[in-house]
PDB file of N, CA and C in Angstrom:
ATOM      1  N   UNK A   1       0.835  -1.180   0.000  1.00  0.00           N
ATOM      2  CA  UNK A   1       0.000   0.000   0.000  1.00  0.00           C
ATOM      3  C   UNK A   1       0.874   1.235   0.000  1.00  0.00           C
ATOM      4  N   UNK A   2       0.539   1.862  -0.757  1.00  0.00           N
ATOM      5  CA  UNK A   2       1.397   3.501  -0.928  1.00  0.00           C
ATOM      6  C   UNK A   2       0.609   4.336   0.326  1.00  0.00           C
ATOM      7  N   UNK A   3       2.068   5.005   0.901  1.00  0.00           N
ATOM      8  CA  UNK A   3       1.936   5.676   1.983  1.00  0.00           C
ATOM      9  C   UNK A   3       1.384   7.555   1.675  1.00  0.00           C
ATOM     10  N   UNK A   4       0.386   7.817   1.786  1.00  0.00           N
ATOM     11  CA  UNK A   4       0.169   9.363   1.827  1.00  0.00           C
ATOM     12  C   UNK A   4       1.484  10.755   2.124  1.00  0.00           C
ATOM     13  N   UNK A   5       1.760  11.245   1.427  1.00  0.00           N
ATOM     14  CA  UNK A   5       2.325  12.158   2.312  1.00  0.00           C
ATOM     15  C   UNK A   5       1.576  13.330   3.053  1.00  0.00           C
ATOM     16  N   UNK A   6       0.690  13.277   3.177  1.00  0.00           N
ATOM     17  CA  UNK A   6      -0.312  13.800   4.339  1.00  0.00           C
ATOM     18  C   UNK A   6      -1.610  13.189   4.516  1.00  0.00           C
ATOM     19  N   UNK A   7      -2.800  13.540   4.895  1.00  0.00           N
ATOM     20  CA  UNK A   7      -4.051  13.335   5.131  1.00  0.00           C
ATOM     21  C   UNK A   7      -5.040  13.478   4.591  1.00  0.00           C
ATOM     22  N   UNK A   8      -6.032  13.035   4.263  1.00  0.00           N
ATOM     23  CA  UNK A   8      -6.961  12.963   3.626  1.00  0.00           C
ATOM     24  C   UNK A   8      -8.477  14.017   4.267  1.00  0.00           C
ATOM     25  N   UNK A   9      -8.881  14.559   3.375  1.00  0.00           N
ATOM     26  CA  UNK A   9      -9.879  15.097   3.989  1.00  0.00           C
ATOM     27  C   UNK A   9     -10.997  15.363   2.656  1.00  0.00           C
ATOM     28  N   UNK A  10     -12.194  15.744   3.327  1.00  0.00           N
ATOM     29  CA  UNK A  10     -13.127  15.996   1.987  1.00  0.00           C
ATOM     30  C   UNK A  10     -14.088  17.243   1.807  1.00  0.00           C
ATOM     31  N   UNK A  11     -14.168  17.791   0.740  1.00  0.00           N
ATOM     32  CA  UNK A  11     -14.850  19.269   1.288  1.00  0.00           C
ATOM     33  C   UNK A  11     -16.156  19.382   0.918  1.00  0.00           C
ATOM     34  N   UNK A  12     -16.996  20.297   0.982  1.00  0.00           N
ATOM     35  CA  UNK A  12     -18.668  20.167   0.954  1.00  0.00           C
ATOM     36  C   UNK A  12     -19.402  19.566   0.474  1.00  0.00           C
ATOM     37  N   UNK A  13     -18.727  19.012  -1.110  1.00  0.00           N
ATOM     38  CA  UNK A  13     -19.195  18.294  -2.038  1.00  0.00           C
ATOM     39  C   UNK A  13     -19.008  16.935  -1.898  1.00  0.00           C
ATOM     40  N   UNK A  14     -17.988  16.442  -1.050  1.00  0.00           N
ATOM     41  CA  UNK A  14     -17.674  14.673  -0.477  1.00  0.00           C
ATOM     42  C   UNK A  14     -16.020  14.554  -1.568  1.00  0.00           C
ATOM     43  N   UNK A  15     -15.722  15.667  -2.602  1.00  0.00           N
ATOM     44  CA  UNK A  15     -14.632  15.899  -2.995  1.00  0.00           C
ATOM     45  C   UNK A  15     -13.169  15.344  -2.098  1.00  0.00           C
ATOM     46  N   UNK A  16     -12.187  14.732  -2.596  1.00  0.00           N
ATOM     47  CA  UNK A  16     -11.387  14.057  -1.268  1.00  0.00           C
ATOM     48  C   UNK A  16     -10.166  14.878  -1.888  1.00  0.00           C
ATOM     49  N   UNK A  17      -9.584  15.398  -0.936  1.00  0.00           N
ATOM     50  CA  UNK A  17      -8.337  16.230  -1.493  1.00  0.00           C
ATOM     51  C   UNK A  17      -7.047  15.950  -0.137  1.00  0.00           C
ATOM     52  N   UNK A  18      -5.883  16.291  -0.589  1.00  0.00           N
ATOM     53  CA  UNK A  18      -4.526  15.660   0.464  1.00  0.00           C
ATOM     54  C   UNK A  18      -4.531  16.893   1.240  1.00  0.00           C
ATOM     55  N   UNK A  19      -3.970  16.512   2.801  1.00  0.00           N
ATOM     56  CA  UNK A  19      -3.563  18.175   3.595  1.00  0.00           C
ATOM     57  C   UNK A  19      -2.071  17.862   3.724  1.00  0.00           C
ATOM     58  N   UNK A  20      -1.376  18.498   3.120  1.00  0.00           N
ATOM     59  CA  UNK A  20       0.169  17.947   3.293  1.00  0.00           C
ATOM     60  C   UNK A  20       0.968  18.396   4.372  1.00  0.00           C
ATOM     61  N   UNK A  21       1.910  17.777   4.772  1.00  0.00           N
ATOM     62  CA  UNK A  21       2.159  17.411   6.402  1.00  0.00           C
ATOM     63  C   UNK A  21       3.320  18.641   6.342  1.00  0.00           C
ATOM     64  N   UNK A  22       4.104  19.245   6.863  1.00  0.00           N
ATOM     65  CA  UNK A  22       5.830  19.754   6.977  1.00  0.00           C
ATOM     66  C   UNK A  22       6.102  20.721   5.742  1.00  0.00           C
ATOM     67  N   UNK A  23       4.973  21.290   5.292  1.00  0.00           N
ATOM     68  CA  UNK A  23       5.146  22.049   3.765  1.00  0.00           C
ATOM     69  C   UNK A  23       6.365  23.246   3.839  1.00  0.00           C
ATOM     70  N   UNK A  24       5.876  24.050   5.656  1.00  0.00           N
ATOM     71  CA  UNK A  24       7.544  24.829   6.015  1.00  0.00           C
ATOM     72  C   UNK A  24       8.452  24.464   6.191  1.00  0.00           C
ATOM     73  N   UNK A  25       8.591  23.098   5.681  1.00  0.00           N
ATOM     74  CA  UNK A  25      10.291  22.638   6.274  1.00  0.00           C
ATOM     75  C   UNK A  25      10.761  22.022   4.860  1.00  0.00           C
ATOM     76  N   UNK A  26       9.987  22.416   3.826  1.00  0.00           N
ATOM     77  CA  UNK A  26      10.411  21.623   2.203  1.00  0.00           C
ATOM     78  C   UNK A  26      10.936  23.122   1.847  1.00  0.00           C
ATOM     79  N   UNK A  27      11.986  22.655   0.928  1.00  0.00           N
ATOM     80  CA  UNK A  27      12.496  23.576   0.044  1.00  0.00           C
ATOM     81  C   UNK A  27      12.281  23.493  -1.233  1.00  0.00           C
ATOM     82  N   UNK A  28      11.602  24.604  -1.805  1.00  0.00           N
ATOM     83  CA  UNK A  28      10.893  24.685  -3.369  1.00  0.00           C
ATOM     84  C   UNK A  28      11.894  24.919  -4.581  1.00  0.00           C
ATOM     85  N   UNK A  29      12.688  24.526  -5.659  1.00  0.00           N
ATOM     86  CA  UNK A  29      13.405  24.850  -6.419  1.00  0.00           C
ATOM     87  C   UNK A  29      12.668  25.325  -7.261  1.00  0.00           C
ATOM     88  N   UNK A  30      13.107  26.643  -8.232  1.00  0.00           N
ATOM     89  CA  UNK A  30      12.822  26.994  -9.683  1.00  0.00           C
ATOM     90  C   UNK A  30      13.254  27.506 -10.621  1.00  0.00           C
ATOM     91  N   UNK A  31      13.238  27.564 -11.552  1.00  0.00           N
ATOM     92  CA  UNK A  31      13.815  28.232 -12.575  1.00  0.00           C
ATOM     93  C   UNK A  31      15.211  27.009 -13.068  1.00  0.00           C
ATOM     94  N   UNK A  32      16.011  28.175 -12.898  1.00  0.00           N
ATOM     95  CA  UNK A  32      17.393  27.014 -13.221  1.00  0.00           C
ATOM     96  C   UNK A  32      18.039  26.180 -12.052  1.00  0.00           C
ATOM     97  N   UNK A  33      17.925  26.169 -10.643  1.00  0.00           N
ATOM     98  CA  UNK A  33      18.025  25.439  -9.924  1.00  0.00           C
ATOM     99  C   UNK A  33      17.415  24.904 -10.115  1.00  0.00           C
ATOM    100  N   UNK A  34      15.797  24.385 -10.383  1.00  0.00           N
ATOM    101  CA  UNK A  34      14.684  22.897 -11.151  1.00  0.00           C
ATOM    102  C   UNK A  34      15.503  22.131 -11.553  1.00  0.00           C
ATOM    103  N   UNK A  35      15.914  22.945 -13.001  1.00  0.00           N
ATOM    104  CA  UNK A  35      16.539  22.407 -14.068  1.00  0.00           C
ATOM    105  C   UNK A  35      17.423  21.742 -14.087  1.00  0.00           C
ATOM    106  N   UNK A  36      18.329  22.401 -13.563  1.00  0.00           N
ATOM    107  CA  UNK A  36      20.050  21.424 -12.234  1.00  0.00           C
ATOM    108  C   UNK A  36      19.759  20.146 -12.029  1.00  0.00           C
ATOM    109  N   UNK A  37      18.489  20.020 -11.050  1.00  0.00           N
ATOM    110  CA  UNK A  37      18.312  19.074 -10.056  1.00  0.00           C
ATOM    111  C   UNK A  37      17.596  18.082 -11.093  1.00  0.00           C
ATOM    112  N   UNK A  38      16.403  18.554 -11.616  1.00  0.00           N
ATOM    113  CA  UNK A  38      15.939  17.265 -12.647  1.00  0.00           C
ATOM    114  C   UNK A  38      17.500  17.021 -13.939  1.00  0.00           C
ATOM    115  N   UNK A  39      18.330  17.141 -14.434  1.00  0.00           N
ATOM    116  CA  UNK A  39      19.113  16.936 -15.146  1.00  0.00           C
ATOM    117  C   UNK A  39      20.004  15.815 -14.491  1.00  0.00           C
ATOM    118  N   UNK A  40      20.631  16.485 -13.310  1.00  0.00           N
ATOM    119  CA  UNK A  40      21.289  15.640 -11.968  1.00  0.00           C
ATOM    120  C   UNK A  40      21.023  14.371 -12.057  1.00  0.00           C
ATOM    121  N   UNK A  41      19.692  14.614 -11.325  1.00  0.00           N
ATOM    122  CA  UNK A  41      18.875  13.027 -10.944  1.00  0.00           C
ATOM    123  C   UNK A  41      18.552  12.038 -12.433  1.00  0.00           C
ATOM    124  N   UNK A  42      18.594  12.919 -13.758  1.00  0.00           N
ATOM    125  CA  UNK A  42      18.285  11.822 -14.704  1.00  0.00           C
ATOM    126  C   UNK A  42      19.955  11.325 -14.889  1.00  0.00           C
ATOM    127  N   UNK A  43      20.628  12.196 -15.111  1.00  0.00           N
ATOM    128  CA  UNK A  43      22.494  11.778 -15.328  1.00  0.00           C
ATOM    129  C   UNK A  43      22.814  10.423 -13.907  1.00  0.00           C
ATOM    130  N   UNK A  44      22.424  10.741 -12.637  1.00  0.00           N
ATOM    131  CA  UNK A  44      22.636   9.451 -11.990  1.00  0.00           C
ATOM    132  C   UNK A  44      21.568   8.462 -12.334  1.00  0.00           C
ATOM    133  N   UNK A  45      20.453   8.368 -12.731  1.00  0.00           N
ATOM    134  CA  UNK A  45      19.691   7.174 -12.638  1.00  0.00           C
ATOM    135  C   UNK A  45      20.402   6.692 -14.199  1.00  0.00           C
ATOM    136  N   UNK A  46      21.095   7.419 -15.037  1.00  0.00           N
ATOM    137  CA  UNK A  46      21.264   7.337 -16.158  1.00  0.00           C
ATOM    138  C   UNK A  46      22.923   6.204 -15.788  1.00  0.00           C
ATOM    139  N   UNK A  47      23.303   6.812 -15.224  1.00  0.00           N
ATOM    140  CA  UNK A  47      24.724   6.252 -14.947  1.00  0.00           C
ATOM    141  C   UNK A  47      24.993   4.969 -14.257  1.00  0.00           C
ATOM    142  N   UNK A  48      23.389   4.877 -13.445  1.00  0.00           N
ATOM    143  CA  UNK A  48      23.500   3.170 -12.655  1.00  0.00           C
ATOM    144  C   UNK A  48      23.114   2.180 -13.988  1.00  0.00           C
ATOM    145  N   UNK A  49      21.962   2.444 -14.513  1.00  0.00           N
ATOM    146  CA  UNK A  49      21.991   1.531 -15.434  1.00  0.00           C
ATOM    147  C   UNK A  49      23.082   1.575 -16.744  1.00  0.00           C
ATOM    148  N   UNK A  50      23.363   2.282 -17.014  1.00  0.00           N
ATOM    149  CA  UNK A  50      24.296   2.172 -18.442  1.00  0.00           C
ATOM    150  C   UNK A  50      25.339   0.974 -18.861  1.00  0.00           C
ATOM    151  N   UNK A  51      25.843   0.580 -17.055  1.00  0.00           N
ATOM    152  CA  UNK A  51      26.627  -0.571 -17.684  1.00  0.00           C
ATOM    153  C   UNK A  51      25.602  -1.904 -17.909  1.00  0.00           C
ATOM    154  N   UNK A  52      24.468  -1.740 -17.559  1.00  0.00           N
ATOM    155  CA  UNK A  52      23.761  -2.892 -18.517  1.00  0.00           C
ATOM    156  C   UNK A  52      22.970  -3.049 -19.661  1.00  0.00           C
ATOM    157  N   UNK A  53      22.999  -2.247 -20.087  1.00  0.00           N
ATOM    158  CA  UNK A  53      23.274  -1.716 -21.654  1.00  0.00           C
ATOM    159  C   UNK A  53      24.054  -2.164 -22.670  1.00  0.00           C
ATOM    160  N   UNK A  54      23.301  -2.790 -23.990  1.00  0.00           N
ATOM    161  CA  UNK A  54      24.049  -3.596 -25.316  1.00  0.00           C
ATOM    162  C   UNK A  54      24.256  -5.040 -24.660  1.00  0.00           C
ATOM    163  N   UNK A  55      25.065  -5.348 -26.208  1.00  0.00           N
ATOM    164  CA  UNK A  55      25.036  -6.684 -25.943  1.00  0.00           C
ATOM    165  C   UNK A  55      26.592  -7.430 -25.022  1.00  0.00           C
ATOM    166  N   UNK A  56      27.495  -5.811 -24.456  1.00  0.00           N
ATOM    167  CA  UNK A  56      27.891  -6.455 -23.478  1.00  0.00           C
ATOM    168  C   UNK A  56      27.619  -6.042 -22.013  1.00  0.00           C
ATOM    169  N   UNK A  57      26.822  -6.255 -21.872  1.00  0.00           N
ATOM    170  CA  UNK A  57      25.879  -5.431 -20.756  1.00  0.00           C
ATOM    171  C   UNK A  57      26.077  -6.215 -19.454  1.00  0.00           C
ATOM    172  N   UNK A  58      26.096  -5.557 -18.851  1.00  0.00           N
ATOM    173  CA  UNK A  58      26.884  -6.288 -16.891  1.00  0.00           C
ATOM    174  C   UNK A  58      25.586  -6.878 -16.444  1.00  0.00           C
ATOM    175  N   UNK A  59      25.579  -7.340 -15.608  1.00  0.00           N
ATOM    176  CA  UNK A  59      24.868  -7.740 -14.600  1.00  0.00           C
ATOM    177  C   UNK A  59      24.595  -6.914 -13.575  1.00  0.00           C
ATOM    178  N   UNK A  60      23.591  -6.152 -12.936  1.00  0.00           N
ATOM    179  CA  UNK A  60      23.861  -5.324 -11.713  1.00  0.00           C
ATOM    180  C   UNK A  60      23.144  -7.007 -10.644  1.00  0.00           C
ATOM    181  N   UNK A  61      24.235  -6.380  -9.767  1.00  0.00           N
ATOM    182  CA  UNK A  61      23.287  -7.312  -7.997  1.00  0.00           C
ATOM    183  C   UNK A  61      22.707  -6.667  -7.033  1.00  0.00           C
ATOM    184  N   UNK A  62      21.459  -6.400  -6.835  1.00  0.00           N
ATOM    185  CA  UNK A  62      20.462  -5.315  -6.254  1.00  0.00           C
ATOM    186  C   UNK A  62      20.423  -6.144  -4.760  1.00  0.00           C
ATOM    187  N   UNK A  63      21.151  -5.857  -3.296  1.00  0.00           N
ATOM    188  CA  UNK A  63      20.515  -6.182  -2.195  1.00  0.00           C
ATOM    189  C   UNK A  63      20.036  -5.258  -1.651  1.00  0.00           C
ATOM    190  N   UNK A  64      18.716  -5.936  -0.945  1.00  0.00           N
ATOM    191  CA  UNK A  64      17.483  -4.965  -0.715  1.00  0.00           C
ATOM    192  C   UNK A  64      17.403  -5.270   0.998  1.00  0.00           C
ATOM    193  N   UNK A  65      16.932  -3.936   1.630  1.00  0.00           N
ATOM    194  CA  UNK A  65      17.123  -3.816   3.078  1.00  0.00           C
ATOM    195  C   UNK A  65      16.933  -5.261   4.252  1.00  0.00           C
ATOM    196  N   UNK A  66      16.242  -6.043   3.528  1.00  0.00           N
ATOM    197  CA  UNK A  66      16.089  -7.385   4.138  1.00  0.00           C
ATOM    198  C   UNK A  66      16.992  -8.434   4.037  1.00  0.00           C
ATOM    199  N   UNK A  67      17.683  -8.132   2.649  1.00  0.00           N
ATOM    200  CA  UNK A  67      18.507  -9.332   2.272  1.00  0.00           C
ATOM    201  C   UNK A  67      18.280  -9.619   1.121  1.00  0.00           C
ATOM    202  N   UNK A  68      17.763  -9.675   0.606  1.00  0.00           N
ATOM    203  CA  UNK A  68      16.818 -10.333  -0.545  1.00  0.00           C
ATOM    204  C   UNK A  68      17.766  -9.866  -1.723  1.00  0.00           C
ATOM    205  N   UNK A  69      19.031 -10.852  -2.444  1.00  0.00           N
ATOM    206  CA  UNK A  69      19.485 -10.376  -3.250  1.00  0.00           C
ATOM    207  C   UNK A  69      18.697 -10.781  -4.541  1.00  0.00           C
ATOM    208  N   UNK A  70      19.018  -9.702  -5.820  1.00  0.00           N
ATOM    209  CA  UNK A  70      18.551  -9.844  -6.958  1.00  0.00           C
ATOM    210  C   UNK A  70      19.076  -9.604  -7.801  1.00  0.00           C
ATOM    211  N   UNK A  71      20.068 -10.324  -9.105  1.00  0.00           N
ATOM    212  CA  UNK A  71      20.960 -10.340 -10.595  1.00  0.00           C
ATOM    213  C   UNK A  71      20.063 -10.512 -11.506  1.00  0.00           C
ATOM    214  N   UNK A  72      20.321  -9.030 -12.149  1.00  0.00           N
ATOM    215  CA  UNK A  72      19.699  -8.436 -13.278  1.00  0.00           C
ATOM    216  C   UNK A  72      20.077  -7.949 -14.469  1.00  0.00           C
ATOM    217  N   UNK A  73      19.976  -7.741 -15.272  1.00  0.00           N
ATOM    218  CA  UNK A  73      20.369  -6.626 -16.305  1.00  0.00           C
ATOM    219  C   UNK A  73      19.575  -6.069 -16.862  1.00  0.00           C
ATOM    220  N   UNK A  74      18.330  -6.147 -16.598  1.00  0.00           N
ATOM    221  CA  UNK A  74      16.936  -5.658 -17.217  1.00  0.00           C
ATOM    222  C   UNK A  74      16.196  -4.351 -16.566  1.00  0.00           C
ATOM    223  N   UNK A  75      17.039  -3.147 -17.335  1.00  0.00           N
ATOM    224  CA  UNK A  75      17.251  -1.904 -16.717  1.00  0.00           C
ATOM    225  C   UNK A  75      15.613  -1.290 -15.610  1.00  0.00           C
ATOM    226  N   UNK A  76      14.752  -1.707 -16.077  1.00  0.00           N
ATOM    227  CA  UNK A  76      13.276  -1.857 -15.778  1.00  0.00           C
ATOM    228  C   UNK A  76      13.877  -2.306 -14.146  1.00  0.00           C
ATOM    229  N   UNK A  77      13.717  -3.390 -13.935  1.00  0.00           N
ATOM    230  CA  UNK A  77      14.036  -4.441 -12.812  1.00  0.00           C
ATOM    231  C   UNK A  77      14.572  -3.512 -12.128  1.00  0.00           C
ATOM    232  N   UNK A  78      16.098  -3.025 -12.264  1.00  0.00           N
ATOM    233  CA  UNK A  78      16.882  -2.425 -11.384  1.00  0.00           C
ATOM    234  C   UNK A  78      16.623  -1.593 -11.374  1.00  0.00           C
ATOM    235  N   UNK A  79      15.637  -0.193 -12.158  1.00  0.00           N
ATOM    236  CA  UNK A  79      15.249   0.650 -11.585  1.00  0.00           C
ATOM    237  C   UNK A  79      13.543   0.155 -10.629  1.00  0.00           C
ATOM    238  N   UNK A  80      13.070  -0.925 -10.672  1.00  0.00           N
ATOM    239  CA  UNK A  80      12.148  -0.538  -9.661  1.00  0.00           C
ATOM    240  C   UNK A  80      12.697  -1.055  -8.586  1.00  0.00           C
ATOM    241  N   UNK A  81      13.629  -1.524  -8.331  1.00  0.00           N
ATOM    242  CA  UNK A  81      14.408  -1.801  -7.096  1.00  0.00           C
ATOM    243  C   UNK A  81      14.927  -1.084  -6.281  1.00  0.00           C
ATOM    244  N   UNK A  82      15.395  -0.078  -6.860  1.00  0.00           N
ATOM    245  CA  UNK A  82      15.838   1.369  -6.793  1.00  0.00           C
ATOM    246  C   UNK A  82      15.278   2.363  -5.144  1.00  0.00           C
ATOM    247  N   UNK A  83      15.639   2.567  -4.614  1.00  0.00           N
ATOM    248  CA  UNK A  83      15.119   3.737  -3.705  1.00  0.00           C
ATOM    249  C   UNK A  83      15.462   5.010  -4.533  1.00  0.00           C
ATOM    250  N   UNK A  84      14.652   5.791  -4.908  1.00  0.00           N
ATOM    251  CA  UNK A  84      14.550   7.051  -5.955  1.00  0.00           C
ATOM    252  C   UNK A  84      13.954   8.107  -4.790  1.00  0.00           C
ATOM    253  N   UNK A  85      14.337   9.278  -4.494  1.00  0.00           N
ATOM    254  CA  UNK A  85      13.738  10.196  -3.805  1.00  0.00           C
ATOM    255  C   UNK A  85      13.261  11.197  -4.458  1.00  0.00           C
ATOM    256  N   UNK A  86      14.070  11.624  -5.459  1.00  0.00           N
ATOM    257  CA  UNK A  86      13.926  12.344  -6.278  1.00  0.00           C
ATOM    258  C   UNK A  86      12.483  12.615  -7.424  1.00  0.00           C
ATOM    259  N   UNK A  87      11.391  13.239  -7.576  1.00  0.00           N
ATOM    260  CA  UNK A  87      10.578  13.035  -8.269  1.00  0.00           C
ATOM    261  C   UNK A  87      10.694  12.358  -9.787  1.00  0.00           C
ATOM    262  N   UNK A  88      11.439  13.775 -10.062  1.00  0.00           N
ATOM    263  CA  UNK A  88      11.840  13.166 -12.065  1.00  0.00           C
ATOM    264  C   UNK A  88      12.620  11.556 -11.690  1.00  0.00           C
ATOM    265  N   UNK A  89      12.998  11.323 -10.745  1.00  0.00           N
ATOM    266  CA  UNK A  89      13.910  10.120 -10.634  1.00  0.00           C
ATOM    267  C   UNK A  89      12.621   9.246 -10.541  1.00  0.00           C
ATOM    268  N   UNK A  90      11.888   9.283 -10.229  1.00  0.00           N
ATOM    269  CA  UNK A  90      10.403   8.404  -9.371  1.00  0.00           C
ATOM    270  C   UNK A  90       9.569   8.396 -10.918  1.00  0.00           C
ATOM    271  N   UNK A  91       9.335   9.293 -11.596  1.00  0.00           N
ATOM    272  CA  UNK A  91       8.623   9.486 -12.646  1.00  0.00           C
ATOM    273  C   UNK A  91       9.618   8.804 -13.943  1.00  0.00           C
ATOM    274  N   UNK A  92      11.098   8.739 -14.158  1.00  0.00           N
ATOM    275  CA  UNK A  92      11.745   7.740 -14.553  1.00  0.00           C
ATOM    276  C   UNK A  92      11.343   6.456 -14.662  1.00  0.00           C
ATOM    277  N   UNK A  93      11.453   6.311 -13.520  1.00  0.00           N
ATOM    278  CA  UNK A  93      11.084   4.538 -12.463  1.00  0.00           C
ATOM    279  C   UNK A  93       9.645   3.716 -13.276  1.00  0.00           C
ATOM    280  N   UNK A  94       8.716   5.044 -13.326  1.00  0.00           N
ATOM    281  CA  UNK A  94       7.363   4.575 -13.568  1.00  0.00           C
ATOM    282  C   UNK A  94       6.840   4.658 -15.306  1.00  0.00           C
ATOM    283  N   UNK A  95       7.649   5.684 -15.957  1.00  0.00           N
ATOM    284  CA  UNK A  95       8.185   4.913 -17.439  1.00  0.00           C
ATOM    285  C   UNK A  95       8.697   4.083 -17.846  1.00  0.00           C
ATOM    286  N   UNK A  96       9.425   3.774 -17.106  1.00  0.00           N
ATOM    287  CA  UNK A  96      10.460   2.536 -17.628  1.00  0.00           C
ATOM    288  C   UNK A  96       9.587   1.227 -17.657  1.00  0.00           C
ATOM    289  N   UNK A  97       8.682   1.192 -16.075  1.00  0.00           N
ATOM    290  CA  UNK A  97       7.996   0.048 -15.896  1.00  0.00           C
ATOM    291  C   UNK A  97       6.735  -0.001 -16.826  1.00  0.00           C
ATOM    292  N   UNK A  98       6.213   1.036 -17.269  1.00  0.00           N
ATOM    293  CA  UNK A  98       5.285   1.420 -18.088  1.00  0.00           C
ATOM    294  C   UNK A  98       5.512   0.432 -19.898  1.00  0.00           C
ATOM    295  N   UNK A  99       7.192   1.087 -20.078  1.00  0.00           N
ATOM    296  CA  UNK A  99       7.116   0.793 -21.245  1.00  0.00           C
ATOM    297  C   UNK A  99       7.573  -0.919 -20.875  1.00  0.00           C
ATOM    298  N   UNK A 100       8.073  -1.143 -19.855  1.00  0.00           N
ATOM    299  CA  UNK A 100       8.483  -2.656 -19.922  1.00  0.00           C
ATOM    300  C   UNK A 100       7.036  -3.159 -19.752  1.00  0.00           C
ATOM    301  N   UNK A 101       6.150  -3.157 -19.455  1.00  0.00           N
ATOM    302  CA  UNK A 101       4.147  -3.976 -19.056  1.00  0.00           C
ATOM    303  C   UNK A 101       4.318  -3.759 -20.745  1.00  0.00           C
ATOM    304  N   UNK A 102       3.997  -2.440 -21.558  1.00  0.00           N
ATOM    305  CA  UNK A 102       3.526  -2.196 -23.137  1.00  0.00           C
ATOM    306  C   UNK A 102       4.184  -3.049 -23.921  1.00  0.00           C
ATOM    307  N   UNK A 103       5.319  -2.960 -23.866  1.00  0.00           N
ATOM    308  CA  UNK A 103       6.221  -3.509 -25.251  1.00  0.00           C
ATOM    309  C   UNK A 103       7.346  -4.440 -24.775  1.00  0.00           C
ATOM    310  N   UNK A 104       7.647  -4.726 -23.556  1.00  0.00           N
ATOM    311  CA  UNK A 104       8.871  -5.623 -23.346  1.00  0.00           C
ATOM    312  C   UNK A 104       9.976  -4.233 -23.390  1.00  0.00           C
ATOM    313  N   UNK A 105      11.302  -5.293 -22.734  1.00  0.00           N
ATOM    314  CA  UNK A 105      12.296  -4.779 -22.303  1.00  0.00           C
ATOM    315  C   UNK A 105      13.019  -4.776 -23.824  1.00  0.00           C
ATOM    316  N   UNK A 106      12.785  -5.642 -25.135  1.00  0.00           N
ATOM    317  CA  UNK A 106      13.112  -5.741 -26.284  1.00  0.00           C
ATOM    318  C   UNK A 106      14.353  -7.125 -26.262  1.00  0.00           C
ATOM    319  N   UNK A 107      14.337  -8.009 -25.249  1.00  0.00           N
ATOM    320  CA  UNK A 107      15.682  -8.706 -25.219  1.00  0.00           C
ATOM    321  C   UNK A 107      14.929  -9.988 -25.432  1.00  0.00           C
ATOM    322  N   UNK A 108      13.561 -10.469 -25.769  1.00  0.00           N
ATOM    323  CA  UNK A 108      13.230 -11.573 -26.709  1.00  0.00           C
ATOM    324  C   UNK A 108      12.523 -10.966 -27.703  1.00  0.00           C
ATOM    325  N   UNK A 109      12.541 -12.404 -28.647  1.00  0.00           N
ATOM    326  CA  UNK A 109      11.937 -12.081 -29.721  1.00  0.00           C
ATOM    327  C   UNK A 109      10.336 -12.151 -29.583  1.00  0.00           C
TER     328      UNK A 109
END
């Protein structure tokens, strides 16, 4: 189950809208600091997968906070494995898995 980042509430109409929790303690980027930070976060999510990429493409080994190891190369995979904080990094995550459900990862025929 996906966790809220605040609370739920509903207004006259039974309309359900979020009340978000710590909004004075977030820091808002814009303009060209945005731009920085979404570029950033695509260049590292860009840089974990790349060595499994082509046809001599590595293996990544994903261990996950429990233990639970996982050998992959199926860039999909290792990014939903991923802890992403980053939005554009999170919105990455959920294309990738998008186009891997639509069309495959392209590595059968």
């Amino acid at each position: 189950m996906m966790s809220l980042p605040g609370s739920i509430a509903f207004d006259e109409y039974g309309r359900p809208f979020i009340i978000l929790r710590d909004q004075e303690n977030q820091k808002r980027l814009t303009g060209n600091e945005a731009i920085k930070s979404h570029i950033t976060a695509g260049r590292q999510i860009a840089s974990t997968i790349r060595t499994s990429l082509g046809p001599k493409g590595l293996d990544k080994m994903m261990v996950s906070g429990d233990g639970d190891v996982t050998v992959t190369n199926d860039g999909a995979t290792i990014l939903k494995l991923m802890d992403v904080d980053h939005e554009i990094g999170k919105l990455m995550v959920q294309l990738s898995q998008s186009q891997d459900d639509e069309i495959g990862d392209g590595t059968t025929g």
